[in-house]
Protein backbone atom coordinates (compact mmCIF):
# COMPACT_ATOMS: atom_id res chain seq x y z
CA UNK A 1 15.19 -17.86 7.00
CA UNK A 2 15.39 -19.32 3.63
CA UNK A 3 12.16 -18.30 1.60
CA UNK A 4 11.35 -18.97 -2.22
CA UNK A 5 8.74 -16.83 -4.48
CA UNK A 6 6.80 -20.52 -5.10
CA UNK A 7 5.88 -20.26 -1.20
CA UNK A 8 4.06 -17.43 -0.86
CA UNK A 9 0.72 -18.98 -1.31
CA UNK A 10 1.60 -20.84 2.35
CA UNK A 11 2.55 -17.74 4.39
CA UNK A 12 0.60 -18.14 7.76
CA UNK A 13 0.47 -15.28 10.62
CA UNK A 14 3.80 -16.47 12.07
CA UNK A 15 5.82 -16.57 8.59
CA UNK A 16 4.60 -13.72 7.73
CA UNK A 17 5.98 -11.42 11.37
CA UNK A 18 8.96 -13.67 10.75
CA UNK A 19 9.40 -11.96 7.66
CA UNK A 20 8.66 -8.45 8.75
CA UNK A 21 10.46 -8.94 11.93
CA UNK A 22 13.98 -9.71 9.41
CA UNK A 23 12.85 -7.34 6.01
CA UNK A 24 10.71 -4.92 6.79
CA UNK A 25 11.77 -1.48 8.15
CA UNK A 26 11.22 -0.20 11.16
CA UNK A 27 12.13 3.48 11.04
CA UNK A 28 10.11 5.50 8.59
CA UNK A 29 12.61 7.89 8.75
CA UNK A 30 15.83 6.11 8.48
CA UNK A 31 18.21 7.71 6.43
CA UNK A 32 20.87 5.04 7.17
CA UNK A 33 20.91 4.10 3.50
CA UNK A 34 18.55 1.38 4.05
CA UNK A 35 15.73 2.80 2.41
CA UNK A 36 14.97 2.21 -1.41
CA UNK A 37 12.27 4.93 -2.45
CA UNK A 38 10.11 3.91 -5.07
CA UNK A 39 7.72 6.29 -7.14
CA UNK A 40 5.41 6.76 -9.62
CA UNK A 41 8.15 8.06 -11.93
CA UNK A 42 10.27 4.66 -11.98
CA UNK A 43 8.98 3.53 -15.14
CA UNK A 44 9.12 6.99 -16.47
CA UNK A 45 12.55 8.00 -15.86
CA UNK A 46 12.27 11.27 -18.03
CA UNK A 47 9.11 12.78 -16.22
CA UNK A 48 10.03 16.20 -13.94
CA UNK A 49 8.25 17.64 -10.87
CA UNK A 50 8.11 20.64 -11.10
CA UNK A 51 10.86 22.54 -8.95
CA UNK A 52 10.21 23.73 -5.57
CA UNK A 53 7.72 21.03 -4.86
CA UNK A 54 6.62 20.21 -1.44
CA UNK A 55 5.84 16.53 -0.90
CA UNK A 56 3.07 15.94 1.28
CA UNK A 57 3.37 13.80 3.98
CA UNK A 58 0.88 10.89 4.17
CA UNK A 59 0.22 7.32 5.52
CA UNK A 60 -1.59 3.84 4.48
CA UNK A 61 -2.55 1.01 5.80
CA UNK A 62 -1.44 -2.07 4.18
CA UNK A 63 -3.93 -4.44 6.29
CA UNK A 64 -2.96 -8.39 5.46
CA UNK A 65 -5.65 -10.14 7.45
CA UNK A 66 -5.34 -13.45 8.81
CA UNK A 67 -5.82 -16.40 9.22
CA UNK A 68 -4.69 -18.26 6.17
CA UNK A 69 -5.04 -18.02 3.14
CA UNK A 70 -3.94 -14.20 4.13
CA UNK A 71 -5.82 -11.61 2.03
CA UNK A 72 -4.90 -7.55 1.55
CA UNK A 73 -7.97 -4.89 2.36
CA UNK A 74 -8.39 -2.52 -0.42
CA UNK A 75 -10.96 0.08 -0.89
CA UNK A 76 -12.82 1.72 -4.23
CA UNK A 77 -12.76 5.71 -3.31
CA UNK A 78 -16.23 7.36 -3.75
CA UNK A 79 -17.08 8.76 -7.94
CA UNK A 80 -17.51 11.94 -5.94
CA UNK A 81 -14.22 12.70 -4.68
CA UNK A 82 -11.91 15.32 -6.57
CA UNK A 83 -8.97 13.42 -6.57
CA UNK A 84 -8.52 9.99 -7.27
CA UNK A 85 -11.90 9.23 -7.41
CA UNK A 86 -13.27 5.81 -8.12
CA UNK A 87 -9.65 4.49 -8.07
CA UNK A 88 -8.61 1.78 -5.75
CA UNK A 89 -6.51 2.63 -2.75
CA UNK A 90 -5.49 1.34 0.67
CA UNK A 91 -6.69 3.20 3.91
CA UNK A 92 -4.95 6.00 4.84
CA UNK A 93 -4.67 10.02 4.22
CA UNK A 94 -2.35 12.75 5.35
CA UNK A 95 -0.70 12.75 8.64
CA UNK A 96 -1.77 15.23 10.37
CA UNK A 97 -0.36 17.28 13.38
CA UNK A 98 -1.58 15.19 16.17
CA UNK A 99 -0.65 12.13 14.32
CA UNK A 100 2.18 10.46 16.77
CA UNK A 101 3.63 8.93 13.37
CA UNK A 102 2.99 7.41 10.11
CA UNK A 103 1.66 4.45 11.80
CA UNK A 104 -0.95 6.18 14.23
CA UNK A 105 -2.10 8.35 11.43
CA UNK A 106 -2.58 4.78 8.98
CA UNK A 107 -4.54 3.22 11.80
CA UNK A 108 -6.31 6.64 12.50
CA UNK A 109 -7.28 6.93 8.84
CA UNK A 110 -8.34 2.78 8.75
CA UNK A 111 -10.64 3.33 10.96
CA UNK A 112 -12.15 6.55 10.03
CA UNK A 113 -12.37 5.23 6.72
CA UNK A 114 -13.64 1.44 7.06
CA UNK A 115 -14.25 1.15 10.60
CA UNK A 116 -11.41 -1.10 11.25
CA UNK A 117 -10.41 -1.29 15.17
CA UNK A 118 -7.53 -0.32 16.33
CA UNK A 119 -7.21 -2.58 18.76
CA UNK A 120 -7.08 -6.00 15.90
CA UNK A 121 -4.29 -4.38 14.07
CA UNK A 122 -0.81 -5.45 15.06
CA UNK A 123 1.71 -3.28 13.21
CA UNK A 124 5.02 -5.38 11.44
CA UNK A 125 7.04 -2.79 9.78
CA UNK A 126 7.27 -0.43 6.87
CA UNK A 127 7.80 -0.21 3.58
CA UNK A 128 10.36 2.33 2.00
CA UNK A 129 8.08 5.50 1.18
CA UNK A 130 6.19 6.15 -2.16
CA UNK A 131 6.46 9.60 -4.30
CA UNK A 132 3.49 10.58 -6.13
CA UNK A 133 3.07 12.71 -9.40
CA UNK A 134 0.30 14.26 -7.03
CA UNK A 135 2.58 15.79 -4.44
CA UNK A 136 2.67 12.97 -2.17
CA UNK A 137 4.89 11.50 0.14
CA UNK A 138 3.36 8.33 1.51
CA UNK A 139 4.59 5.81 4.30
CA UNK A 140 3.05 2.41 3.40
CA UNK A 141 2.42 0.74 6.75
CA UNK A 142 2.66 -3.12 7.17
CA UNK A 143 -0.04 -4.64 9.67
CA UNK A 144 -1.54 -7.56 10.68
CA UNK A 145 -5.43 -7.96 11.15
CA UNK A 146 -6.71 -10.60 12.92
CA UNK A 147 -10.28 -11.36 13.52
CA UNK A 148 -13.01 -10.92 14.72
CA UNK A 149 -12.86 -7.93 13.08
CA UNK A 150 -16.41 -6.01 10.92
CA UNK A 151 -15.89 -3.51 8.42
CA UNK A 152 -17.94 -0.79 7.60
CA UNK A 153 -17.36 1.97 4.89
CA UNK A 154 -17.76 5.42 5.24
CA UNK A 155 -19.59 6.53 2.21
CA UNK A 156 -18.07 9.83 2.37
CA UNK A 157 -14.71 8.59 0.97
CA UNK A 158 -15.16 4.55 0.66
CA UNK A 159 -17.75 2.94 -1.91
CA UNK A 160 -16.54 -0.88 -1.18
CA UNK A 161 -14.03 -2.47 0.39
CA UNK A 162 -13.02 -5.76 -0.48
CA UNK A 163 -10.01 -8.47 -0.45
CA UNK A 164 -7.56 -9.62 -2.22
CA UNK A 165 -5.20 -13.13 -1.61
CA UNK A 166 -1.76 -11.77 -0.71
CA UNK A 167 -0.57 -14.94 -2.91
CA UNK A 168 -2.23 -13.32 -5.82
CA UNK A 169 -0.82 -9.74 -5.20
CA UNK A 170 2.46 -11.00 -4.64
CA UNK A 171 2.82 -13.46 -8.13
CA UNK A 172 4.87 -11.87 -10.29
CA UNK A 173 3.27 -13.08 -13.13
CA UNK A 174 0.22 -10.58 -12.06
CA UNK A 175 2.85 -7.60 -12.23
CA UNK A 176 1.49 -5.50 -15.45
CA UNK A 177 2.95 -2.64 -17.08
CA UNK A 178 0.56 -0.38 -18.53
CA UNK A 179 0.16 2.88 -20.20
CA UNK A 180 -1.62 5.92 -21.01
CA UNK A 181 -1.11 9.32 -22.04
CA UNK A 182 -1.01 11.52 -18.77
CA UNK A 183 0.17 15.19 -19.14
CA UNK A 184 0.66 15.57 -22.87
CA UNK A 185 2.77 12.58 -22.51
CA UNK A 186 2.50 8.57 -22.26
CA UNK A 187 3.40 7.81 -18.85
CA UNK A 188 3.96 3.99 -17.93
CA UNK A 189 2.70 2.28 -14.72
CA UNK A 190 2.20 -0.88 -12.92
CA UNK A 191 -1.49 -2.42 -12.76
CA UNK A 192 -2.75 -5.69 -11.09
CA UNK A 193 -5.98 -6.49 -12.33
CA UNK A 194 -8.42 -8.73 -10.05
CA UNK A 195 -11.50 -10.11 -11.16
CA UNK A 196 -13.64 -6.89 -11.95
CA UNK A 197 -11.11 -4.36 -9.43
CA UNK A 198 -8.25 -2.49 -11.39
CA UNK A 199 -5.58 -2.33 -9.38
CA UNK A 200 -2.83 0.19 -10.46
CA UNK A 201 -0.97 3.62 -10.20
CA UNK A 202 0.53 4.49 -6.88
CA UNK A 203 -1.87 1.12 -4.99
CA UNK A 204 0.15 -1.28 -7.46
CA UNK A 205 3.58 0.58 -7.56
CA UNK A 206 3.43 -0.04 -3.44
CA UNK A 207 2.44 -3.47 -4.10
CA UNK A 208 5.03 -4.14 -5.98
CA UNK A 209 7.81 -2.62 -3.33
CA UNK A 210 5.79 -4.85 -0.88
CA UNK A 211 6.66 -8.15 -2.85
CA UNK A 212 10.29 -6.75 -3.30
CA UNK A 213 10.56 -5.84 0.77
CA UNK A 214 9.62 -9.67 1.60
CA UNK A 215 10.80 -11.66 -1.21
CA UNK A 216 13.19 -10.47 -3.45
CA UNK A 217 16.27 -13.04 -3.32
C-alpha cells in the first residue's frame, strides 16, 4: 500500500488496521532484528545509566479512537503523584504478574485509569519499546477505540483526559526539540505542544516512533 505523509489527515478505521496489519509489530518480544528501540537518550547520545540497572517492565495504551477525523487519548497525571506528576502520559503502568502480556496489562491499566472498556478496544500492533531515564521499559500498545465508548478519570492518578487529532500528532512540522538542564546537565527532548497541553518527554519520544512505525518512506 502506497501511503504519503500529506495523507494522514484522511486515515479512516480501515486505513489505519491496513497499516498496522503491514507496519506495526506484532511480537513485543521479537528479537528477530525487527525491532528499532527508541529512548529518552536518542537526542542525548552522551547520557549513561547507571550500570547494573534493571529496566522495569511496563505497558501503554496508545488509544486512536474512531471514527474519522481519528483522535489519540491522553491523560494529565494528578499534581499529587511522586513521579511524573502533572505531566501528560498515555494509559498504562507496570505489568504486573498476572498480566497475560503487555497488551492485557495496557488495557488493564486503561481502564483502571479512565474507565475505558475493554470490550471497545481492538488491539493493531506494537510499537518497538521505549527506555526511560526513570528505569523504564515500556511496550507502547497500538489500539483502536470505537464508540460508544464514556470515559471517566480516576482522580487518584488522572486529572483530565482529553484528545488529540492523530493528523496533528503525526505532522512533522509539530515535532519539537527542546531542552532543559536535567541532572547537572542539558538534556534534549522531543515536545508536541497542543493548544494549552505540553506534550513531551517519554509521551512525545513514543509519538514520534509511532509516526516513524506507520509512515516513514
Amino acid at each position: 500500500m502506497t501511503f504519503t505523509l500529506s495523507d494522514y489527515d484522511n486515515i479512516d478505521a480501515a486505513t489505519l488496521r491496513r497499516l498496522a496489519s503491514a507496519r506495526l509489530l506484532h511480537d513485543a518480544t521479537s528479537d528477530d532484528g525487527a525491532l528499532q528501540p527508541s529512548s529518552d537518550f536518542d537526542l542525548n547520545p552522551d547520557f549513561q545509566m547507571p550500570d547494573g540497572i534493571l529496566f522495569k517492565d511496563a505497558a501503554v495504551l496508545i488509544a486512536i479512537c474512531a471514527p474519522a477525523p481519528l483522535t489519540v487519548l491522553l491523560t494529565e497525571r494528578t499534581p499529587h503523584l511522586s513521579a511524573h506528576a502533572g505531566q501528560i502520559a498515555f494509559p498504562g503502568g507496570r505489568i504486573d504478574p498476572g498480566d497475560r502480556d503487555a497488551t492485557a496489562a495496557a488495557i488493564r491499566e486503561a481502564n483502571e485509569e479512565i474507565a475505558l472498556d475493554p470490550a471497545r478496544v481492538e488491539p493493531l500492533g506494537y510499537l518497538d519499546p521505549y527506555r526511560t531515564s526513570t528505569g523504564y521499559l515500556i511496550r507502547p500498545v497500538v489500539a483502536l477505540v470505537t464508540p460508544p465508548f464514556d470515559i471517566k478519570a480516576n482522580p487518584a492518578e488522572v486529572a483530565d483526559v482529553f484528545e488529540v487529532p492523530l493528523a496533528f500528532l503525526m505532522d512533522q512540522a509539530n515535532h519539537r526539540i527542546e531542552s532543559r538542564q536535567w541532572r547537572g546537565a542539558e538534556r534534549r527532548f522531543y515536545a508536541m505542544p497542543y493548544n494549552q497541553r505540553y506534550i513531551w518527554g517519554a509521551t512525545a519520544g513514543i509519538i514520534k516512533s509511532l509516526s516513524r512505525r506507520l509512515f516513514a518512506t
